[in-house]
Every structure is written in structure tokens, then in C-alpha cells.
Protein backbone atom coordinates (compact mmCIF):
# COMPACT_ATOMS: atom_id res chain seq x y z
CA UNK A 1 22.63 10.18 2.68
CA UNK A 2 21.95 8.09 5.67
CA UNK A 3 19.66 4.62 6.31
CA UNK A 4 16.66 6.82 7.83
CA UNK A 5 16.98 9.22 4.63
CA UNK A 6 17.32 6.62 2.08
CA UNK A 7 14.68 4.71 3.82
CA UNK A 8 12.01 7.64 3.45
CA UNK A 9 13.04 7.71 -0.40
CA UNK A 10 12.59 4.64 -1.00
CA UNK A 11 8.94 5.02 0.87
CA UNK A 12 8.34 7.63 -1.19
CA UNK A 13 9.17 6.37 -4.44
CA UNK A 14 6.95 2.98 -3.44
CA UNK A 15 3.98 5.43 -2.76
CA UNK A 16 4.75 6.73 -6.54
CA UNK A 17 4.49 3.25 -8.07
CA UNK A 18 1.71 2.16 -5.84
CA UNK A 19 -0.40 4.93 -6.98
CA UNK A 20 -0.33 3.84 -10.64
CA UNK A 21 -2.76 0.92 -9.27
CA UNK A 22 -6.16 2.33 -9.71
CA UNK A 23 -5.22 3.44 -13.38
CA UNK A 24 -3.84 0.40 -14.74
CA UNK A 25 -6.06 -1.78 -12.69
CA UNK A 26 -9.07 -0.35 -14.65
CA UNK A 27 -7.20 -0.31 -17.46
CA UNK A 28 -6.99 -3.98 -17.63
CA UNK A 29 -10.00 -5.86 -18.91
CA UNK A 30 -10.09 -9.21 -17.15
CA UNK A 31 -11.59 -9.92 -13.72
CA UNK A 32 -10.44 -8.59 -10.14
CA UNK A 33 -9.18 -12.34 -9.15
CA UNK A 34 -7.56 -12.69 -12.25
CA UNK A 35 -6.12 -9.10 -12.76
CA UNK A 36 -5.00 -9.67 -8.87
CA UNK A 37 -3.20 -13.30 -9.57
CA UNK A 38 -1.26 -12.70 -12.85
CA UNK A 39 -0.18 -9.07 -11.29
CA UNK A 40 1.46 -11.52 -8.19
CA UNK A 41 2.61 -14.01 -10.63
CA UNK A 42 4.64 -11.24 -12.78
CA UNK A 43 6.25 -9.64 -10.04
CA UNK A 44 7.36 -12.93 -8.02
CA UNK A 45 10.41 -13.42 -10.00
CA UNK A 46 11.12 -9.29 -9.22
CA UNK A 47 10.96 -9.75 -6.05
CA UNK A 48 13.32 -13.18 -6.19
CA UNK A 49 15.64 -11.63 -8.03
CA UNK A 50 16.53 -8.67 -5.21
CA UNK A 51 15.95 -10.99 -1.90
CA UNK A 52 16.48 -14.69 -3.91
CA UNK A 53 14.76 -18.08 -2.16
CA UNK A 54 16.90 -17.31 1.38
CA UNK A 55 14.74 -14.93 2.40
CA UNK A 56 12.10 -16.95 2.94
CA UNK A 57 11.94 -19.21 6.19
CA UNK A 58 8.41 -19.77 7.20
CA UNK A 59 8.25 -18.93 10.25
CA UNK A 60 5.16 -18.04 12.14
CA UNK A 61 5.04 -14.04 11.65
CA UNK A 62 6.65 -14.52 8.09
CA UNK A 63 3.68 -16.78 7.05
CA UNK A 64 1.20 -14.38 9.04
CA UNK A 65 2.55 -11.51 6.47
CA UNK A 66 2.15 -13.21 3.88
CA UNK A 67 -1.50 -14.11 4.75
CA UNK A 68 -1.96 -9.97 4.99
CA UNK A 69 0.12 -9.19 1.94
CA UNK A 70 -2.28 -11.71 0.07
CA UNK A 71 -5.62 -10.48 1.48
CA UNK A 72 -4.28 -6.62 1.26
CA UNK A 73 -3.34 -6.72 -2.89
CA UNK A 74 -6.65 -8.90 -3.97
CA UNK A 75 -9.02 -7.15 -2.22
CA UNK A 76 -7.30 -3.77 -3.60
CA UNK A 77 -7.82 -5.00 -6.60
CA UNK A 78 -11.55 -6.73 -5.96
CA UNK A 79 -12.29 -2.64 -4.46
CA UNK A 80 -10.73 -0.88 -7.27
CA UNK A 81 -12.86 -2.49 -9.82
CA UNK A 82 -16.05 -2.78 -7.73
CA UNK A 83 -16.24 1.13 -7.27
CA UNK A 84 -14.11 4.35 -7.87
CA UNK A 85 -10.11 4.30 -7.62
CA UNK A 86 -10.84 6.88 -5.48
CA UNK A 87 -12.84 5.16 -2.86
CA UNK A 88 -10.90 2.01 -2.72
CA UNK A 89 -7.70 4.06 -1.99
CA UNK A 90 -9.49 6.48 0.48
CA UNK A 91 -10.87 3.58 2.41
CA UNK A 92 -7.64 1.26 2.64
CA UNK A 93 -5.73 4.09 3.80
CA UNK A 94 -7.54 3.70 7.14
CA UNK A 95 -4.78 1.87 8.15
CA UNK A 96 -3.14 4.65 9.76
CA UNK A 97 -5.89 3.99 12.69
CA UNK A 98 -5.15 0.62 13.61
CA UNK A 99 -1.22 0.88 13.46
CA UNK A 100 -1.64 3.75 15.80
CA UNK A 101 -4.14 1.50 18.09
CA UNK A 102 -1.57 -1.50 17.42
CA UNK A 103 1.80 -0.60 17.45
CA UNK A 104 1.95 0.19 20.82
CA UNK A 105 0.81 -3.04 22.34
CA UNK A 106 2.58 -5.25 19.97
CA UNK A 107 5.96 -3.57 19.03
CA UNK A 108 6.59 -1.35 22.30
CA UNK A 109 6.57 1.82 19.88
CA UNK A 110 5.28 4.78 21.21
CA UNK A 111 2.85 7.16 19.60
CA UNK A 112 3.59 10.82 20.12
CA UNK A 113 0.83 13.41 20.24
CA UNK A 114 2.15 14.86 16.50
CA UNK A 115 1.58 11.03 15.35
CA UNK A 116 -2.16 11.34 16.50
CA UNK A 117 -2.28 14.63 15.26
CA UNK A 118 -0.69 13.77 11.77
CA UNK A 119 -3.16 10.45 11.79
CA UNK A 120 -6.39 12.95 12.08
CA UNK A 121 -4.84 15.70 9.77
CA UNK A 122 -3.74 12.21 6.52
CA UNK A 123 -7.80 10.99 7.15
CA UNK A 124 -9.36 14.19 7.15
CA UNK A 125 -7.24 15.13 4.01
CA UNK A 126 -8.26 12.08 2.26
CA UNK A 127 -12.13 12.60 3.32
CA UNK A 128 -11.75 15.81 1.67
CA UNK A 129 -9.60 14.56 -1.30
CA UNK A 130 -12.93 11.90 -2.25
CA UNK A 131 -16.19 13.55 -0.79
CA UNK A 132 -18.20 14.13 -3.32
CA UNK A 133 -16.98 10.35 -4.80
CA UNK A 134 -18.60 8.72 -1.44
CA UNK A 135 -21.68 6.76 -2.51
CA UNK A 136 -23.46 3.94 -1.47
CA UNK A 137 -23.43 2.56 -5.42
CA UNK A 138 -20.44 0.72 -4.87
CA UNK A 139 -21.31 -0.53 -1.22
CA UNK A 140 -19.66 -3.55 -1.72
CA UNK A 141 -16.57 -2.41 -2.75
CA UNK A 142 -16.42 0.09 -0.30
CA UNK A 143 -16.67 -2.65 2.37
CA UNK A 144 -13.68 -4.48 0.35
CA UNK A 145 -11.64 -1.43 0.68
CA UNK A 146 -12.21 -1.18 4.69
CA UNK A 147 -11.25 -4.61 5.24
CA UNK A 148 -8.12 -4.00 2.88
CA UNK A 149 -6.68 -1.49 5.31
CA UNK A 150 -6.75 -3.07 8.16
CA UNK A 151 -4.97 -5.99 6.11
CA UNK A 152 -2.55 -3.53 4.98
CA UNK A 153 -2.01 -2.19 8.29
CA UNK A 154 -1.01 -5.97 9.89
CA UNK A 155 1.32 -6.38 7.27
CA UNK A 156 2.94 -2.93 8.25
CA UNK A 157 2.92 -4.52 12.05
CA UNK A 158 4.02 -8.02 10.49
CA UNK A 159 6.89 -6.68 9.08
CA UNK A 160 8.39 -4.84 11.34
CA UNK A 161 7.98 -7.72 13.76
CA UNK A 162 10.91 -9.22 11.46
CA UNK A 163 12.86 -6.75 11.38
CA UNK A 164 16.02 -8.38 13.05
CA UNK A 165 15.07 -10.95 9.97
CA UNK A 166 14.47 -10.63 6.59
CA UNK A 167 10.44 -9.17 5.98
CA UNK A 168 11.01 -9.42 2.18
CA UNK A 169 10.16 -13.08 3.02
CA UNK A 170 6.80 -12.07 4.02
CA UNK A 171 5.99 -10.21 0.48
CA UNK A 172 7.30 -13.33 -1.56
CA UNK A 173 5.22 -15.73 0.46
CA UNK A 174 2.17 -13.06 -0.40
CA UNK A 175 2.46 -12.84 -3.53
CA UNK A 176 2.88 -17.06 -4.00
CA UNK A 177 -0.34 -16.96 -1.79
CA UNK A 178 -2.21 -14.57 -4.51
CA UNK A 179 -1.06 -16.35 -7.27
CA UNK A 180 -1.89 -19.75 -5.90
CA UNK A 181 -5.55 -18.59 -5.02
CA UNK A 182 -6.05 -16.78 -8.03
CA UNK A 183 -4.69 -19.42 -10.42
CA UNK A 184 -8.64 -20.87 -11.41
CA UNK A 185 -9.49 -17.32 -12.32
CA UNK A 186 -6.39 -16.66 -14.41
CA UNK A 187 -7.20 -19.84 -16.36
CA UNK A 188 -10.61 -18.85 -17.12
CA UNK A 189 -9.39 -15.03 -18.67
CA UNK A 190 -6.41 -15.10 -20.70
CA UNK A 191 -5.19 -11.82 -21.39
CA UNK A 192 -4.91 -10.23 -24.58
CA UNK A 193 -2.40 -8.03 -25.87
CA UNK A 194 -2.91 -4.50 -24.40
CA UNK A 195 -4.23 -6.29 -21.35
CA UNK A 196 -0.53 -8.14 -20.73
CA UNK A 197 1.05 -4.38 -21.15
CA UNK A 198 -1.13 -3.70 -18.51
CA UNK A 199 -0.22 -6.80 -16.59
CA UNK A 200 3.58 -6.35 -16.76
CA UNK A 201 3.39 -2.63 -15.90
CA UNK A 202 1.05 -3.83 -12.61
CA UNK A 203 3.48 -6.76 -11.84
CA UNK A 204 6.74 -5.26 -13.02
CA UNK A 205 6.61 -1.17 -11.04
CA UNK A 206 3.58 -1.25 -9.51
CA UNK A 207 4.07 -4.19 -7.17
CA UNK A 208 7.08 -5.68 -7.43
CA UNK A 209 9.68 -3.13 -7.36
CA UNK A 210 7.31 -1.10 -5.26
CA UNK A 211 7.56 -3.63 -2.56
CA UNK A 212 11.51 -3.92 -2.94
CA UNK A 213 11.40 -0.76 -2.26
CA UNK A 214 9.24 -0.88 0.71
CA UNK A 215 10.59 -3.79 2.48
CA UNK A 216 13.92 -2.40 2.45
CA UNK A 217 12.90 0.65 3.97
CA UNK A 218 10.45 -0.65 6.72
CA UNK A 219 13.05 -2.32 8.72
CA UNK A 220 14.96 1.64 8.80
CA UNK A 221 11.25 3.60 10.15
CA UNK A 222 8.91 3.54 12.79
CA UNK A 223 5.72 1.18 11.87
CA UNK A 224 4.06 5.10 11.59
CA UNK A 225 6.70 6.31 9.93
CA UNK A 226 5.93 3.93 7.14
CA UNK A 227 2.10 3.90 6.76
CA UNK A 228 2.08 7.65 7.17
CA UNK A 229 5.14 8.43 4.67
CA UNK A 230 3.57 6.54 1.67
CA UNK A 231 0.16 8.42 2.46
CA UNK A 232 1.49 10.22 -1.08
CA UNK A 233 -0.16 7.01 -3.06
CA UNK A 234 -4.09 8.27 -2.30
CA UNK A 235 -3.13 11.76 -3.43
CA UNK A 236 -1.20 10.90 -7.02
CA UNK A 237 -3.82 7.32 -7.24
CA UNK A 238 -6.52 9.92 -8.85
CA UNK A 239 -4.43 11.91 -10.68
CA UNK A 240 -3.18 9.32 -13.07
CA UNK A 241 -6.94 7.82 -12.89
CA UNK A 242 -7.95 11.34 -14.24
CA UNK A 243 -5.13 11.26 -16.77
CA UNK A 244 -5.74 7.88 -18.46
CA UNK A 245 -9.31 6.79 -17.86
CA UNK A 246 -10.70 10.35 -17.42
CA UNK A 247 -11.94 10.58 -13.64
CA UNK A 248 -11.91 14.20 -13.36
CA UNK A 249 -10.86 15.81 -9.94
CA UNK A 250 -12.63 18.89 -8.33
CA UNK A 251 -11.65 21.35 -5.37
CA UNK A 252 -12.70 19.55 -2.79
CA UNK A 253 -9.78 16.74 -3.85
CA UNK A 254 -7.27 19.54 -4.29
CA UNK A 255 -8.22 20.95 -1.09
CA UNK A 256 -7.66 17.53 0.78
CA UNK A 257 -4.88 16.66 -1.21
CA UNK A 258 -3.20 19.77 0.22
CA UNK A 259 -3.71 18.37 3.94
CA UNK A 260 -2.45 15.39 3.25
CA UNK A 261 0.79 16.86 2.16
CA UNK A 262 1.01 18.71 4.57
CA UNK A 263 0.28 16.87 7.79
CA UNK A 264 3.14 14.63 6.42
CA UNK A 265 5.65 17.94 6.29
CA UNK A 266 4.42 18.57 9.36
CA UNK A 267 5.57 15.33 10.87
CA UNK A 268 8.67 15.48 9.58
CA UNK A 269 9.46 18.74 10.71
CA UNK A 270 8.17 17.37 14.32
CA UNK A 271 10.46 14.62 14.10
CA UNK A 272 13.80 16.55 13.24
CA UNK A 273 13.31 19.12 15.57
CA UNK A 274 13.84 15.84 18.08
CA UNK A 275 10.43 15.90 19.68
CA UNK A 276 9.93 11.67 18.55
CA UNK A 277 11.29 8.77 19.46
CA UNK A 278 14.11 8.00 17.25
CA UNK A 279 13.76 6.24 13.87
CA UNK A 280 14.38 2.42 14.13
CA UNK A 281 18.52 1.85 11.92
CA UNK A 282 18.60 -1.31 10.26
């Protein structure tokens, strides 16, 4: 298997983890801030452990990630327990949109009509997937959500900025940053038992390994390539939400689940058959 291939595993297996989020997020009785710091503070030593302290060198873009990683996971978090699992994932993965705006200007990689097509085809899908879960009860997470995109969407640009570095640096510094910001609000709420389970899982698979994952494989794909690619998170995120805490799913969500999957077979195809610009080899 070669560096692209093993790089669009590894993408998909980090979509997998990710998408465990919304259920164990609820699933954890403590607040957002807290929930969001001790989930940071759990997988730190994870993600030490793969890269150790040498991958971090502060420099300029490396902080600027880490700012993004920060402000992407806590207001995940702050979205996912304002309203549905289902809203906060639809509404982060806007990102697609401003990599595809972004990309271009700042890394000089060119977005092929089948990108814009595939872009359209992953937010149209997800519309579908949540429409009748769209309400303006949980306004305020909804906003949360919209801002988390476009976080998550400069950390996409962030890292592959560093990718003649290390961008693993980026996701320690983040998740330092959360901690550090968090800290008051984990004093205040210590977990209890089945809420540390919770914890560990979020910390352990969810985040950290998610991320070693994802940080090895960003430097080996196209900045699309890898917010499009893990576009599997928003279509598993409800089905595990529906499994444990009972949010059923109706036709219009299998419906738009189905486009999602397959505007990103789509793109694939596109790109094999030679049509895009080759995949970046790290």
C-alpha cells in the first residue's frame, strides 16, 4: 500500500473515531468547558507518546494551529451540548467552503471543477442527512457550530502549511491550549465514575488517536482531500447518537447520508482516472 493509500485510511479511520463525539459527549454529565478540557488533558500524553516534545517548535503557523485546534474541539463540544449532535456536526462541516475559498490563495492548490462539485454534492448531503433536526431552539449552539467550521477548516490550512515540518506540533500545542483554558471549569466538576469512562474513551480514541491519525495523513493529501475524505464523521456521528442516547434517524438522513457517500466515491473515482492535480507525498 502506498503513502496516498495509507494516508486516506488513516483519514478514514479518524472520521470513525471522530464520529463517536456527539455520543459520548452527551453521554458525559459535566459541563461543555469541562467535558472539552479533561477530554484535551487525557489525550495529551497520546499524542506525546507518537510525536514526543520534538515536535513542537513554536513557530508562528504551529502556534496559529494550535489557536484553531483549541477553538475547533471546545466549541464542538460547547455545540454538541447546546443543541442536537446532529446540528453541531452538520454545521462544522461547513468547512469544506472555506478550504475551497482558501486553499487556493494561501497554499497554491488548485480546485478542480469535481472538487466544487463534490463540495456542493458533501453539503447538500448533510442538509438532507439533518433537515427536519434544523431549529431555531438551539440558536446558540447552532451559531457555535458555524464558527467551529471555519476553525476547523484553518487548522486543515494550518497544517498543511507545515507540512515540510512536523503539524503534529500544532495538535499538541491545541490541546495544551484547551486544557489550560478549561482548567477553572474542570476544577469546579469533578467527574464521577461512569463520567471518567466517558472521559477516557473521548480523550483516549476519540481525540487523541484520532488526531495521530490525522496528522500523519494530512501532510500525504491535498488540504480537500482531507476535509472532504473524513466527511464520513457527520454520517456515522448520528448513528451511534441513535444507538446509545436514542436520537432516532428518519429518511430524509438516510437519503442524505447516501449523497454524502457518494459524492466522496465520486471524487475518488475523478481523481484516479487522473483528471486532479496529484496528491501531495510526504
Amino acid at each position: 500500500m502506498d503513502k496516498r493509500s495509507q494516508a486516506v485510511f488513516l483519514l478514514l479511520a479518524a472520521a470513525v473515531l471522530w464520529s463517536t463525539g456527539g455520543a459520548l459527549i452527551k453521554g458525559v454529565h459535566l459541563p461543555a468547558l469541562a467535558v472539552a478540557g479533561f477530554r484535551s488533558a487525557i489525550a495529551l500524553p497520546v499524542l506525546l507518546i507518537f510525536f514526543g516534545g520534538r515536535a513542537v517548535n513554536l513557530s508562528a503557523a504551529q502556534l496559529a494551529g494550535g489557536v484553531s485546534y483549541a477553538a475547533t474541539v471546545i466549541l464542538f463540544v460547547c455545540a454538541t451540548k447546546l443543541t442536537t449532535a446532529g446540528n453541531a456536526i452538520l454545521l462544522q462541516y461547513t468547512a469544506p467552503v472555506y478550504v475551497a475559498l482558501l486553499s487556493g490563495w494561501l497554499l497554491k492548490e488548485k480546485t478542480r471543477w469535481f472538487d466544487w462539485t463534490a463540495i456542493a454534492a458533501v453539503l447538500f448531503g448533510m442538509l438532507l442527512f439533518f433537515f427536519d433536526k434544523l431549529s431555531a431552539g438551539g440558536l446558540a449552539g447552532n451559531i457555535l457550530a458555524v464558527i467551529s467550521g471555519f476553525a476547523f477548516a484553518s487548522l486543515v490550512l494550518l497544517l498543511r502549511m507545515q507540512k515540510d515540518a512536523s503539524p503534529a506540533g500544532s495538535i499538541i500545542v491545541g490541546n495544551l491550549l484547551t486544557a489550560l483554558v478549561c482548567l477553572p471549569w474542570m476544577a469546579a466538576s469533578p467527574p464521577g465514575g461512569t463520567d471518567w469512562l466517558g472521559l477516557a474513551l473521548l480523550g483516549l480514541l476519540q481525540l487523541g488517536l484520532s488526531y495521530v491519525f490525522y496528522a500523519w495523513a494530512i501532510k500525504r493529501v491535498t488540504a480537500m482531500e482531507g476535509i472532504l475524505i473524513p466527511a464520513l464523521e457527520p454520517v456515522l456521528n448520528p448513528l451511534w447518537v441513535f444507538c446509545f442516547v436514542g436520537e432516532r434517524i428518519g429518511p430524509w438522513a438516510l437519503f442524505g447520508g447516501s449523497v454524502v457517500m457518494l459524492s466522496i466515491f465520486f471524487r475518488a473515482v475523478m481523481h484516479y482516472r487522473g483528471t486532479g492535480a496529484p496528491p501531495a507525498e510526504g
